[in-house]
C-alpha atoms as a PDB file:
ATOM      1  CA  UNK A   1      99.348  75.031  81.505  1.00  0.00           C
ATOM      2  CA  UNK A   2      95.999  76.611  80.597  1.00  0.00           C
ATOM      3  CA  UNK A   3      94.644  78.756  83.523  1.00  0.00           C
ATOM      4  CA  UNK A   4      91.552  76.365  83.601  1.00  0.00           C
ATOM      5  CA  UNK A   5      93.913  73.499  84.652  1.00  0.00           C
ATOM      6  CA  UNK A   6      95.663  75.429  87.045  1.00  0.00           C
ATOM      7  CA  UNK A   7      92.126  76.491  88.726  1.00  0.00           C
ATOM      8  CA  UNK A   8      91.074  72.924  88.564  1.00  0.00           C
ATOM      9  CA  UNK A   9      94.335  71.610  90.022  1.00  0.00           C
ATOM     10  CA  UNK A  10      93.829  74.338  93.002  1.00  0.00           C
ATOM     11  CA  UNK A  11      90.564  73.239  93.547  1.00  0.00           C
ATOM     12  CA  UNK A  12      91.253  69.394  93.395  1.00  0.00           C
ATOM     13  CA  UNK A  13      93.857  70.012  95.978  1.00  0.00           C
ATOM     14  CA  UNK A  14      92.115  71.687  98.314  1.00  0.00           C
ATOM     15  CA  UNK A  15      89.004  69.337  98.230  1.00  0.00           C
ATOM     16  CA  UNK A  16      91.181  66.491  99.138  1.00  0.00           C
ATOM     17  CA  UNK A  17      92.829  68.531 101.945  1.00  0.00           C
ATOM     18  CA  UNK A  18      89.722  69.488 103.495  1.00  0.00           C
ATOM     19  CA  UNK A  19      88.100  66.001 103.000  1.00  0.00           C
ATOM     20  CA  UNK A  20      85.047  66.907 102.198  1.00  0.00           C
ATOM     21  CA  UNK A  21      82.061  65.730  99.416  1.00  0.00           C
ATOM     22  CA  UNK A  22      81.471  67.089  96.650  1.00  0.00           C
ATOM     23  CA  UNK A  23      77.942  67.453  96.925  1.00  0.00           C
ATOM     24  CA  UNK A  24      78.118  69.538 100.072  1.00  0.00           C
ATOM     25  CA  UNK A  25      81.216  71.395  98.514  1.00  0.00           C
ATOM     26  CA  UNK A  26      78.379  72.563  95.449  1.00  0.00           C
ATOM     27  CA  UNK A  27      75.647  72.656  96.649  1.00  0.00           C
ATOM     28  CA  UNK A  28      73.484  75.823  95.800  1.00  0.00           C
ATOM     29  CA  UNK A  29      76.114  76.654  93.350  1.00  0.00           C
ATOM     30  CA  UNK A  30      76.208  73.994  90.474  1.00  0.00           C
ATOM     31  CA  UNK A  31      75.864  70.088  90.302  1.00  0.00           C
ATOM     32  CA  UNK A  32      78.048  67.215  90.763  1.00  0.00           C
ATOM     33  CA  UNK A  33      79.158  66.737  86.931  1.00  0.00           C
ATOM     34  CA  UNK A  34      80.020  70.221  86.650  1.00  0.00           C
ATOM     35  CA  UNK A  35      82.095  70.588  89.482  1.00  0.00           C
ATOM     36  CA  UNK A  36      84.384  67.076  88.438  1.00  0.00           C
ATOM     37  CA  UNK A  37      84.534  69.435  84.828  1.00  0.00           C
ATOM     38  CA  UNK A  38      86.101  72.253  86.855  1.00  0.00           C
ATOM     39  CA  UNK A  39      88.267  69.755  88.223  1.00  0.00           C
ATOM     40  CA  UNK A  40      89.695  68.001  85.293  1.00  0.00           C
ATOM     41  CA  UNK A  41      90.480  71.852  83.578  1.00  0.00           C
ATOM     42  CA  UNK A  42      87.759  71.595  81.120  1.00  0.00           C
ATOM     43  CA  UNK A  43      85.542  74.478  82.355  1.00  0.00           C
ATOM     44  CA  UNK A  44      85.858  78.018  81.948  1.00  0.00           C
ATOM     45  CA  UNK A  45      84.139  80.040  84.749  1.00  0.00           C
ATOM     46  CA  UNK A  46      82.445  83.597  84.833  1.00  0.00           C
ATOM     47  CA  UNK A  47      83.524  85.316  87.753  1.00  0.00           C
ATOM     48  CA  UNK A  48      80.950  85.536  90.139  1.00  0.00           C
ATOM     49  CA  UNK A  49      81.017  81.282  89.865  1.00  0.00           C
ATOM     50  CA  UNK A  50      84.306  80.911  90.398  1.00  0.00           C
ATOM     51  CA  UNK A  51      83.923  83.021  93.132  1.00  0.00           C
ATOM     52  CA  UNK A  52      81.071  80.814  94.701  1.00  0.00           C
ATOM     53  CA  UNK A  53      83.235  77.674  94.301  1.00  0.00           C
ATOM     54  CA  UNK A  54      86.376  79.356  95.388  1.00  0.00           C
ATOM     55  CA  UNK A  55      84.216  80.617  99.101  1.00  0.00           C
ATOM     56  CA  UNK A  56      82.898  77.313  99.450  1.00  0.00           C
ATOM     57  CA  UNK A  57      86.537  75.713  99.619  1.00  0.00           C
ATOM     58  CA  UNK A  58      87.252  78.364 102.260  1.00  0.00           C
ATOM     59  CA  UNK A  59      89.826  80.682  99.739  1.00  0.00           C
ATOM     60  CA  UNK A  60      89.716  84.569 100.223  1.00  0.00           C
ATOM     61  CA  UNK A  61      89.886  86.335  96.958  1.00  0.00           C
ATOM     62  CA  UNK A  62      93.590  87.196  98.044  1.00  0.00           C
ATOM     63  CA  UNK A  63      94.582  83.785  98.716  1.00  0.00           C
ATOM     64  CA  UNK A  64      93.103  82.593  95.256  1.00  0.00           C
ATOM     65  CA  UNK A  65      94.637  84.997  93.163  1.00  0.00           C
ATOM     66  CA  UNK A  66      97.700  84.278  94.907  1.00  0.00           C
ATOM     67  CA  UNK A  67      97.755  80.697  94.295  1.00  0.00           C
ATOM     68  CA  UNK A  68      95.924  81.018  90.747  1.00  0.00           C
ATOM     69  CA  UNK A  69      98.113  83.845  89.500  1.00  0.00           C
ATOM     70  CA  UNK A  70     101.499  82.856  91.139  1.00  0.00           C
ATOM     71  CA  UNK A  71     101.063  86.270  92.242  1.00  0.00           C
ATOM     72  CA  UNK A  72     104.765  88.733  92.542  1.00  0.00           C
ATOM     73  CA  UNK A  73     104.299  91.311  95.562  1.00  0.00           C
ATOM     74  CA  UNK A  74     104.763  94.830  94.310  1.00  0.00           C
ATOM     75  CA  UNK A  75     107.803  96.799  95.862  1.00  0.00           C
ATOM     76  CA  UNK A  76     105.402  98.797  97.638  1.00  0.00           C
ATOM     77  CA  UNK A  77     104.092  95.378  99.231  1.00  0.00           C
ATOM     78  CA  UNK A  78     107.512  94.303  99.670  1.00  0.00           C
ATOM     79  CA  UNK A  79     108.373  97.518 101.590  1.00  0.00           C
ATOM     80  CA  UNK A  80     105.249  96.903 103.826  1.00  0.00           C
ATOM     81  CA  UNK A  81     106.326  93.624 104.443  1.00  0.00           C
ATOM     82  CA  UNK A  82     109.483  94.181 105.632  1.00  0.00           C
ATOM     83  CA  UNK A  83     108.439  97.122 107.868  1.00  0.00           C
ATOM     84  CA  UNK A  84     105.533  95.026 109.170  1.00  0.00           C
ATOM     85  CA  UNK A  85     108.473  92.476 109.860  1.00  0.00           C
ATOM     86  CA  UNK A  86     110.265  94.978 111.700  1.00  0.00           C
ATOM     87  CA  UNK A  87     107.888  96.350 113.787  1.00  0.00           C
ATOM     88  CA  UNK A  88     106.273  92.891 114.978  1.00  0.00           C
ATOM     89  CA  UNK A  89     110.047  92.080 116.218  1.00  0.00           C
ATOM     90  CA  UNK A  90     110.509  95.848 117.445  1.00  0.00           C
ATOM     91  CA  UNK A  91     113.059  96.371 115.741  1.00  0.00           C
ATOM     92  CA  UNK A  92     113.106 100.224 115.299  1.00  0.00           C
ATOM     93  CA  UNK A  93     116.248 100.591 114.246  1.00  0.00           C
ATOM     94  CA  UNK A  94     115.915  98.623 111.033  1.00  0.00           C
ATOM     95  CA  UNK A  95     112.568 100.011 110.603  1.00  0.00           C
ATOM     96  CA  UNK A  96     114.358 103.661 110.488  1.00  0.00           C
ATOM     97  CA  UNK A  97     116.836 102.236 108.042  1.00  0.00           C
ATOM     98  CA  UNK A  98     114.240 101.120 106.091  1.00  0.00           C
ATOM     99  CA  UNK A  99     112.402 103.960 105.677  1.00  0.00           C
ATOM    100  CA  UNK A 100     114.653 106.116 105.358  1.00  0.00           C
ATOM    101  CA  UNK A 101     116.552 103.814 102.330  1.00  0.00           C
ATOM    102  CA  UNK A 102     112.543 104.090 100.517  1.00  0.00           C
ATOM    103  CA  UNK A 103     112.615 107.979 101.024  1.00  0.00           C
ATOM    104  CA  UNK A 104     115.453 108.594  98.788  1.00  0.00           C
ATOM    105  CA  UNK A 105     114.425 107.021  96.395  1.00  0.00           C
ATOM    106  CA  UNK A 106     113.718 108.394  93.116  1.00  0.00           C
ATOM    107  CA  UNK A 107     109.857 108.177  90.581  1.00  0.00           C
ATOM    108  CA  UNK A 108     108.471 107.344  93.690  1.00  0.00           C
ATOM    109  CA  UNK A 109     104.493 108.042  92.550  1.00  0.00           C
ATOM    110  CA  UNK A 110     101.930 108.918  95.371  1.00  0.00           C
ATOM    111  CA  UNK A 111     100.874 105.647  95.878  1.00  0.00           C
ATOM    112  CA  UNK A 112     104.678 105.118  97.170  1.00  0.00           C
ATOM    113  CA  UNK A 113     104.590 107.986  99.342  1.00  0.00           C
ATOM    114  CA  UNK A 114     100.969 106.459 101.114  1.00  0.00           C
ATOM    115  CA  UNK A 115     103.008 103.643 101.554  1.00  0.00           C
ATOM    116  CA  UNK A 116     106.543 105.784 102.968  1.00  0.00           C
ATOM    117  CA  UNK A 117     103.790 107.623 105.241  1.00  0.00           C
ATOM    118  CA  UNK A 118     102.494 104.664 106.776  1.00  0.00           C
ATOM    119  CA  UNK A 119     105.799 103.420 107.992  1.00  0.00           C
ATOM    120  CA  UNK A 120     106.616 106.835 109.546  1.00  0.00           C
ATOM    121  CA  UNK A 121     103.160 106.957 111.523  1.00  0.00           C
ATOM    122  CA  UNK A 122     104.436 102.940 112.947  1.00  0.00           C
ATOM    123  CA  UNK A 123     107.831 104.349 113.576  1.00  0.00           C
ATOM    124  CA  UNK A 124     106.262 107.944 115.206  1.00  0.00           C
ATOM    125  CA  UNK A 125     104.060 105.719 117.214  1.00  0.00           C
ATOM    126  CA  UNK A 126     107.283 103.704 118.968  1.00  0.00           C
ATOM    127  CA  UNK A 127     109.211 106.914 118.729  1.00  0.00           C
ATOM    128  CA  UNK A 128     107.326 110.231 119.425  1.00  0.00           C
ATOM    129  CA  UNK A 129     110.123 111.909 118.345  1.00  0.00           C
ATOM    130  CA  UNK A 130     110.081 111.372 114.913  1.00  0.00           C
ATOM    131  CA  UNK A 131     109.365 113.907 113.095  1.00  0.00           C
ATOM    132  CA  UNK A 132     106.773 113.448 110.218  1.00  0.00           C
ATOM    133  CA  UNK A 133     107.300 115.564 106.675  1.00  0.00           C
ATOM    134  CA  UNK A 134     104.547 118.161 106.771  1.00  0.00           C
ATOM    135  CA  UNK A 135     104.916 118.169 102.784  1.00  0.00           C
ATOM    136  CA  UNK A 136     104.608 114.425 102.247  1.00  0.00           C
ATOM    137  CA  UNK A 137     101.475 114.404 104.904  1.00  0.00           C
ATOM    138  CA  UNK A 138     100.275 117.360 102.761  1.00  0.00           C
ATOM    139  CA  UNK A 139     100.919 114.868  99.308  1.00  0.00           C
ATOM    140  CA  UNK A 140      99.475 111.536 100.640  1.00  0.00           C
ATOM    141  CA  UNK A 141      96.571 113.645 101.522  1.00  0.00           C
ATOM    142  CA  UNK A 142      95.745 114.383  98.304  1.00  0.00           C
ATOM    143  CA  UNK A 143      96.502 111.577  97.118  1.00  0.00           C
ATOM    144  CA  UNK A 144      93.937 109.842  98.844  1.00  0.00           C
ATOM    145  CA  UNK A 145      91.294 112.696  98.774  1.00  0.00           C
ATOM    146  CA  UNK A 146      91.645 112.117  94.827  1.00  0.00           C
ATOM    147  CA  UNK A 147      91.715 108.714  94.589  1.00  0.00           C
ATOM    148  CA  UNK A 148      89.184 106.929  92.095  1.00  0.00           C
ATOM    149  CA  UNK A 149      89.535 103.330  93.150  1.00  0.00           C
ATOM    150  CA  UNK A 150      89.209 102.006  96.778  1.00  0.00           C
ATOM    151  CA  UNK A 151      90.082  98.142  97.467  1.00  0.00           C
ATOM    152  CA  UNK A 152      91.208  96.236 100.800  1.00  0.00           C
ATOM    153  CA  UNK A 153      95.291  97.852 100.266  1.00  0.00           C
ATOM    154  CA  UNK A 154      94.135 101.305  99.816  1.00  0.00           C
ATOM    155  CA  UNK A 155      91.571 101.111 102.972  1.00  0.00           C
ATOM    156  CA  UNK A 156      94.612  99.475 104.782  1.00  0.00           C
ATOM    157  CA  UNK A 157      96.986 102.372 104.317  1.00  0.00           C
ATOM    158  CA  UNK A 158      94.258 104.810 104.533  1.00  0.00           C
ATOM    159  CA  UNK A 159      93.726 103.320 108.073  1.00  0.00           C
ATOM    160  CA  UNK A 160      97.272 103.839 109.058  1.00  0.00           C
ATOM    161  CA  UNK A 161      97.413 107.497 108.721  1.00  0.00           C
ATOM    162  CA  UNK A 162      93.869 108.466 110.462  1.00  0.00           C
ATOM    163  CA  UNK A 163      95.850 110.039 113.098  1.00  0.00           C
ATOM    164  CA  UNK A 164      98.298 111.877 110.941  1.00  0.00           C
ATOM    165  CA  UNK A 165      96.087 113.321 108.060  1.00  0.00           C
ATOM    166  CA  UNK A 166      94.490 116.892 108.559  1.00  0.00           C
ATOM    167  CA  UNK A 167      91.036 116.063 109.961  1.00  0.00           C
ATOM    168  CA  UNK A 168      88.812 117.984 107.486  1.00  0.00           C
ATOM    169  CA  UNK A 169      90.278 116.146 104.634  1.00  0.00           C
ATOM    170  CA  UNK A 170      90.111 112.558 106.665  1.00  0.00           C
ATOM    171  CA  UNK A 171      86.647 112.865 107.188  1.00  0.00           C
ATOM    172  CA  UNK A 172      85.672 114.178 103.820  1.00  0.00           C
ATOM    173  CA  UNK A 173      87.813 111.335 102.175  1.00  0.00           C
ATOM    174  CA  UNK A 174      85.796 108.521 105.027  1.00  0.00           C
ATOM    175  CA  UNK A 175      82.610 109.823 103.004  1.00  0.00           C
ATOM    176  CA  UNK A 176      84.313 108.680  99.750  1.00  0.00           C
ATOM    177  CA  UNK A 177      84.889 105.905 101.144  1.00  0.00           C
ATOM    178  CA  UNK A 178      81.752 104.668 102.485  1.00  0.00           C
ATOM    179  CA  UNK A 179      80.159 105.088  99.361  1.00  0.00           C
ATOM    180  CA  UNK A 180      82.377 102.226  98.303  1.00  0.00           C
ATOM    181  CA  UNK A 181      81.169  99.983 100.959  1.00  0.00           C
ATOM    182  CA  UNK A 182      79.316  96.956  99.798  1.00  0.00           C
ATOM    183  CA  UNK A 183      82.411  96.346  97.427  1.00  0.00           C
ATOM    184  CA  UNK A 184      84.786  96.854 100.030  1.00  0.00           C
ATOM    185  CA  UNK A 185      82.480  94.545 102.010  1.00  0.00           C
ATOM    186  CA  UNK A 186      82.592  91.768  99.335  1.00  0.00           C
ATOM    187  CA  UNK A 187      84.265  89.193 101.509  1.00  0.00           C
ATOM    188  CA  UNK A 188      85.190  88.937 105.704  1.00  0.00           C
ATOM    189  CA  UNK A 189      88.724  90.251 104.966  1.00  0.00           C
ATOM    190  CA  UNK A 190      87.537  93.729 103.476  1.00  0.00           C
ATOM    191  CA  UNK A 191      84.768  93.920 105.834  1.00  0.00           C
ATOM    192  CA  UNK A 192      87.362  93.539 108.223  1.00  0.00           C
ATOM    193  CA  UNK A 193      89.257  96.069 107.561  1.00  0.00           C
ATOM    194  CA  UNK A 194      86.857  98.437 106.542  1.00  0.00           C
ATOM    195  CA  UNK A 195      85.660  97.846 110.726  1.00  0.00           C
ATOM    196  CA  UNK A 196      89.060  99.108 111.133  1.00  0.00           C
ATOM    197  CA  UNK A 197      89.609 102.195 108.913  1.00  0.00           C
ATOM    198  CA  UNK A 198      86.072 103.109 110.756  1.00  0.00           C
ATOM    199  CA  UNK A 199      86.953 102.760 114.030  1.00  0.00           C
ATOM    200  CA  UNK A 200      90.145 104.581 113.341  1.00  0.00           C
ATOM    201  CA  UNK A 201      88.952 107.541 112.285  1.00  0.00           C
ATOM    202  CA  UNK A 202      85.993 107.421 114.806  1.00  0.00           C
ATOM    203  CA  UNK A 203      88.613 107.440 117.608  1.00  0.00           C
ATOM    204  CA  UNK A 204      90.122 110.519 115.694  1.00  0.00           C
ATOM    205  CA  UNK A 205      86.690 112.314 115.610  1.00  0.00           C
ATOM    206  CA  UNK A 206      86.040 111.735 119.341  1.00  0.00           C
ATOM    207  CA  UNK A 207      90.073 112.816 120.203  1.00  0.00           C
ATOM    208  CA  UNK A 208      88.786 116.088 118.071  1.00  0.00           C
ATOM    209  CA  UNK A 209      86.095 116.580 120.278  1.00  0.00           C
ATOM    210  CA  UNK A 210      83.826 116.096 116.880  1.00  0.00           C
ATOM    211  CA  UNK A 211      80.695 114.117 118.575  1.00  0.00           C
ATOM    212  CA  UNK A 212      78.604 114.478 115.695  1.00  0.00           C
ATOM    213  CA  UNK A 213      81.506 112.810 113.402  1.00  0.00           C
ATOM    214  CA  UNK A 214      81.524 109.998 115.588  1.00  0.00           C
ATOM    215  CA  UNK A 215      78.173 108.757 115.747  1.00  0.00           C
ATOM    216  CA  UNK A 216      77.907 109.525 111.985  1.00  0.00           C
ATOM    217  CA  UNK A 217      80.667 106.599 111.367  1.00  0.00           C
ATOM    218  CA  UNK A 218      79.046 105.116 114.555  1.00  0.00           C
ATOM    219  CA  UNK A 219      76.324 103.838 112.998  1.00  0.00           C
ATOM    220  CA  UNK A 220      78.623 102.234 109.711  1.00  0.00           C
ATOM    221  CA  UNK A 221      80.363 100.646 112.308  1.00  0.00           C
ATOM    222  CA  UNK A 222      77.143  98.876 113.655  1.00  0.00           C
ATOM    223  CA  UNK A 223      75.415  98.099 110.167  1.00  0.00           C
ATOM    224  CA  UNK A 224      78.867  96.166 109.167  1.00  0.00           C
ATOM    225  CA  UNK A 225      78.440  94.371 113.221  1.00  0.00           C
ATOM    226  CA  UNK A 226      74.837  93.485 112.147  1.00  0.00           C
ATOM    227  CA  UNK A 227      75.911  91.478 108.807  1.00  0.00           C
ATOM    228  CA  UNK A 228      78.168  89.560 111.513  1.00  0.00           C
ATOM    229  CA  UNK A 229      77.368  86.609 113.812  1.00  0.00           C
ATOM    230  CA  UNK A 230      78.628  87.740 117.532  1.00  0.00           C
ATOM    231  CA  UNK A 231      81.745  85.403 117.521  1.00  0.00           C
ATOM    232  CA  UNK A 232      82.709  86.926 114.471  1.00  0.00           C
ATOM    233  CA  UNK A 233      85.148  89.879 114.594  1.00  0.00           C
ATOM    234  CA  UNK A 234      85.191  89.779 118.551  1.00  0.00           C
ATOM    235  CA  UNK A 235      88.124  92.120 118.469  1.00  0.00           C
ATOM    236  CA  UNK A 236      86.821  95.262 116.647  1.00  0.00           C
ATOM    237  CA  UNK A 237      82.947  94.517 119.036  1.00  0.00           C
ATOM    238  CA  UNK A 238      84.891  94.992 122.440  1.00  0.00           C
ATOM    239  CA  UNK A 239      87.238  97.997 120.846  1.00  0.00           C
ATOM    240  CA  UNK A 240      83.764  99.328 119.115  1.00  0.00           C
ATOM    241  CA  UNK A 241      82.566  99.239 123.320  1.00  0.00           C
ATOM    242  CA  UNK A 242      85.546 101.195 123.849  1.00  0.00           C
ATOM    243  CA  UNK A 243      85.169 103.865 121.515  1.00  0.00           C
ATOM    244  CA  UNK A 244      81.372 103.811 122.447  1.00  0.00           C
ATOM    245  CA  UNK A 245      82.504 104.453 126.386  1.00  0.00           C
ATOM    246  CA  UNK A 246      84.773 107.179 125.474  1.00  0.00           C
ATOM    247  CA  UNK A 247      81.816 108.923 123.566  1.00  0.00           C
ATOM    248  CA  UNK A 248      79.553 108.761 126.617  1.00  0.00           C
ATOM    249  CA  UNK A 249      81.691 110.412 128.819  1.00  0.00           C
ATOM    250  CA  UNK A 250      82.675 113.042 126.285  1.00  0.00           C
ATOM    251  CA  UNK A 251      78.929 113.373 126.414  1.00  0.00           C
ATOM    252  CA  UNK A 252      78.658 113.644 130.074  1.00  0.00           C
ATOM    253  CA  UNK A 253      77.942 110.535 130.686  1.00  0.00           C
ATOM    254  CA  UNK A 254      81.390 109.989 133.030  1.00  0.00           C
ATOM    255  CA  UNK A 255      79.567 106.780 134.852  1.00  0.00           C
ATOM    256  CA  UNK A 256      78.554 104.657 131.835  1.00  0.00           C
ATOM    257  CA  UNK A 257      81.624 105.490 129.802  1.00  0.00           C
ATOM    258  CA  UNK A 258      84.164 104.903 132.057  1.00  0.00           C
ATOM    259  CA  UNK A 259      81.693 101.268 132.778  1.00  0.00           C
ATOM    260  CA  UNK A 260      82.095 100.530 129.462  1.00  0.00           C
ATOM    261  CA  UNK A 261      85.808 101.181 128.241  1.00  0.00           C
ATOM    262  CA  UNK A 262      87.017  99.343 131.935  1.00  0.00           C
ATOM    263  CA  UNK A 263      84.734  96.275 130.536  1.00  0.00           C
ATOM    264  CA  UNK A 264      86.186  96.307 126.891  1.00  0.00           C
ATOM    265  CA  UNK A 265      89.881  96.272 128.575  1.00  0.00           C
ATOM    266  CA  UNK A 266      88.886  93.734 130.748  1.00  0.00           C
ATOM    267  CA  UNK A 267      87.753  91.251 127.647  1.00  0.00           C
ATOM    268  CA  UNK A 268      91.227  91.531 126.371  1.00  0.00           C
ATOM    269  CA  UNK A 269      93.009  91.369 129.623  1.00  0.00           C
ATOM    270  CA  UNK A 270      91.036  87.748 130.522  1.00  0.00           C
ATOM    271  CA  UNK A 271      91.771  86.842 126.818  1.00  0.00           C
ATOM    272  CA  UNK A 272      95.907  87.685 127.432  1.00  0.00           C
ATOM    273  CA  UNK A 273      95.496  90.553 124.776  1.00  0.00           C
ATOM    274  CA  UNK A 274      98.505  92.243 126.453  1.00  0.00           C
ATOM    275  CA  UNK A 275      99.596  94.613 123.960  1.00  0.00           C
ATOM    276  CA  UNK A 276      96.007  95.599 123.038  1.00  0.00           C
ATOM    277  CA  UNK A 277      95.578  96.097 126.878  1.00  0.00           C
ATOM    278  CA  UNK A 278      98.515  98.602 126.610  1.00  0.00           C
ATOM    279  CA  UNK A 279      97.178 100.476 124.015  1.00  0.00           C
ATOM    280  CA  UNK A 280      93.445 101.054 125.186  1.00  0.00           C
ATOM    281  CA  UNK A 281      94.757 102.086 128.505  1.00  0.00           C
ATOM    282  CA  UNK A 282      97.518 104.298 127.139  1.00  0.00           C
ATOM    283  CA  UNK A 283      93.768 105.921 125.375  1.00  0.00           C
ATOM    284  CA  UNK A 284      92.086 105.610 128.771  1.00  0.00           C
ATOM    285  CA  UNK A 285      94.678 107.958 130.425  1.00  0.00           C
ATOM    286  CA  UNK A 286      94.224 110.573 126.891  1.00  0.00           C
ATOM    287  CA  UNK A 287      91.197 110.407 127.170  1.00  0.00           C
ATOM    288  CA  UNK A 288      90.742 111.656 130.928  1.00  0.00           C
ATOM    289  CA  UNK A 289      93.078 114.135 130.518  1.00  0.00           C
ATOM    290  CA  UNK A 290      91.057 115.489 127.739  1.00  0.00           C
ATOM    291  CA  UNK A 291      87.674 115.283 129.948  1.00  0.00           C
ATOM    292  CA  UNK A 292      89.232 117.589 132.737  1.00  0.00           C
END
C-alpha cells in the first residue's frame, strides 16, 4: 500500500471516529474536494499540510508517525519503557535488574549511556544509596554538551539528569538548548516538556544558591506560560508558583515565599495529587534547611 493510502485511510478513520464535518475539519487549511482527495490516497502532501490536517484531527506528530509509519521502538525506547514500567509499579528490584542487565552490555554509544543514566537517577531517587558512576555522569555529560540535534527524547532525558549533571555544564548545555526553542515548541507535547526540562534545572539553580540562573530560565518559563491558555498545563503553573516561592525566600522574602509554595501544595492536595504533594513537601523541608 502506497503511503498516500495509508495517510488517507488514517485520516478517514479518524474523521468518522470523531464525527465531525469536513468543512470544519479544513477549514483555513484547504477545501472540501481536496480533503475527500487526501482521503481516497490520491494526494501527496508537503509537510507543513499534512501537518495542518493531521492537528486538526487532534494527532500529535508522535502519534501520526506512529500510526503512519507502523513505527518499531528503538532498544533504547524499549529500555525506557520497561524502566518507566517498573518504576510506576515500584518495583525497584526489577528496575535494578534492569539496569544493571543494560550496563553490561557491549557498543553501547552515548546516546545509550543518556539513556542507562536516566534510569540510575529514577532508581537513586527511590534508593539514595545507589551509587551513580562518576565516569558515565562525566560521559553523558558530554554527550549532551556536544550534541547537534535537540528533539522532544533528547529534552526528555536531558530533564532526567538536571540533578545529577555537574552544574556548570547543565546550565551551559540549557543555553544550547533554548536556542532550539520554537522547534522544540512546535506542538503542546514538546512545549510540554520543554516547561519541564526548565523547571528542572531552575529548581537546580535555586538548590545551588544561583539566583541569577534562576530568573534567567525564569523568564523562558513564563514566555512558554504566555503562548498557553490558563487551563492549559495547570501542573507545571502551580509547580512554576513553587519554584517562584522558593526564590523569594532565598531572596529574603521568607513571608511571600513560604505564601506561595504552601498555596502551590495546596492546589495539588485539593486536586488528590498525592505523590506530587510528597515530593514538593519533601523540597519544602530542603529548602528550609538550606535557608537557616
Amino acid at each position: 500500500m502506497l503511503i498516500e493510502e495509508i495517510i488517507g485511510k488514517i485520516f478517514k478513520n479518524r474523521r468518522k471516529e470523531l464525527q465531525c464535518k469536513v468543512d470544519s475539519l479544513v477549514d483555513g487549511i484547504c477545501d472540501r474536494r481536496t480533503y475527500y482527495t487526501i482521503e481516497d490516497g490520491n494526494k501527496r502532501m508537503n509537510f507543513i499540510f499534512f501537518m495542518d490536517l493531521a492537528s486538526s484531527l487532534g494527532f500529535s506528530l508522535d502519534e501520526i508517525a506512529l500510526k503512519v509509519f507502523d513505527y518499531q521502538l528503538s532498544p533504547n525506547q524499549e529500555f525506557m519503557r520497561k524502566a518507566l514500567n517498573f518504576y510506576f509499579t515500584k518495583n525497584i528490584t526489577s528496575l535494578k535488574e534492569l539496569y544493571q542487565a543494560r550496563s553490561v552490555e557491549k557498543n553501547l554509544d552515548n546516546a545509550g549511556y543518556a539513556h542507562l543514566l536516566s534510569v540510575a537517577a529514577i532508581i537513586n531517587g527511590m534508593d539514595p544509596e545507589f551509587a551513580i558512576p562518576p565516569k558515565m555522569v562525566e560521559k553523558v555529560a558530554e554527550y549532551f554538551f556536544t550534541l547537534s540535534y535537540w528533539g522532544v527524547n533528547e529534552v526528555i532525558l536531558f530533564a532526567n539528569v538536571t540533578d545529577i549533571l555537574p552544574f556548570k555544564i547543565l546550565k551551559q548545555t540549557m543555553r544550547e538548548i533554548i536556542k532550539n526553542k520554537e522547534k522544540l515548541c512546535f506542538e503542546e507535547k514538546g512545549k510540554r516538556n520543554f516547561l519541564i526540562l526548565l523547571i528542572n534545572v531552575s529548581y537546580r539553580c535555586l538548590k545551588e544558591n544561583d539566583l541569577a540562573g534562576a530568573a534567567e530560565f525564569f523568564s523562558e518559563i513564563e514566555a512558554v506560560l504566555a503562548t498557553q491558555r490558563n487551563e492549559e498545563n495547570i501542573h507545571a503553573r502551580f509547580i512554576f508558583k513553587f519554584m517562584k516561592g522558593y526564590y523569594f525566600l532565598l531572596d529574603g522574602k521568607k513571608e511571600i515565599g513560604l505564601r506561595m509554595m504552601d498555596s502551590a501544595i495546596a492546589v495539588f492536595t485539593i486536586n488528590e495529587c498525592f505523590e506530587v504533594v510528597d515530593k514538593l513537601r519533601t523540597y519544602y523541608n530542603e529548602v528550609l534547611k538550606q535557608v537557616k
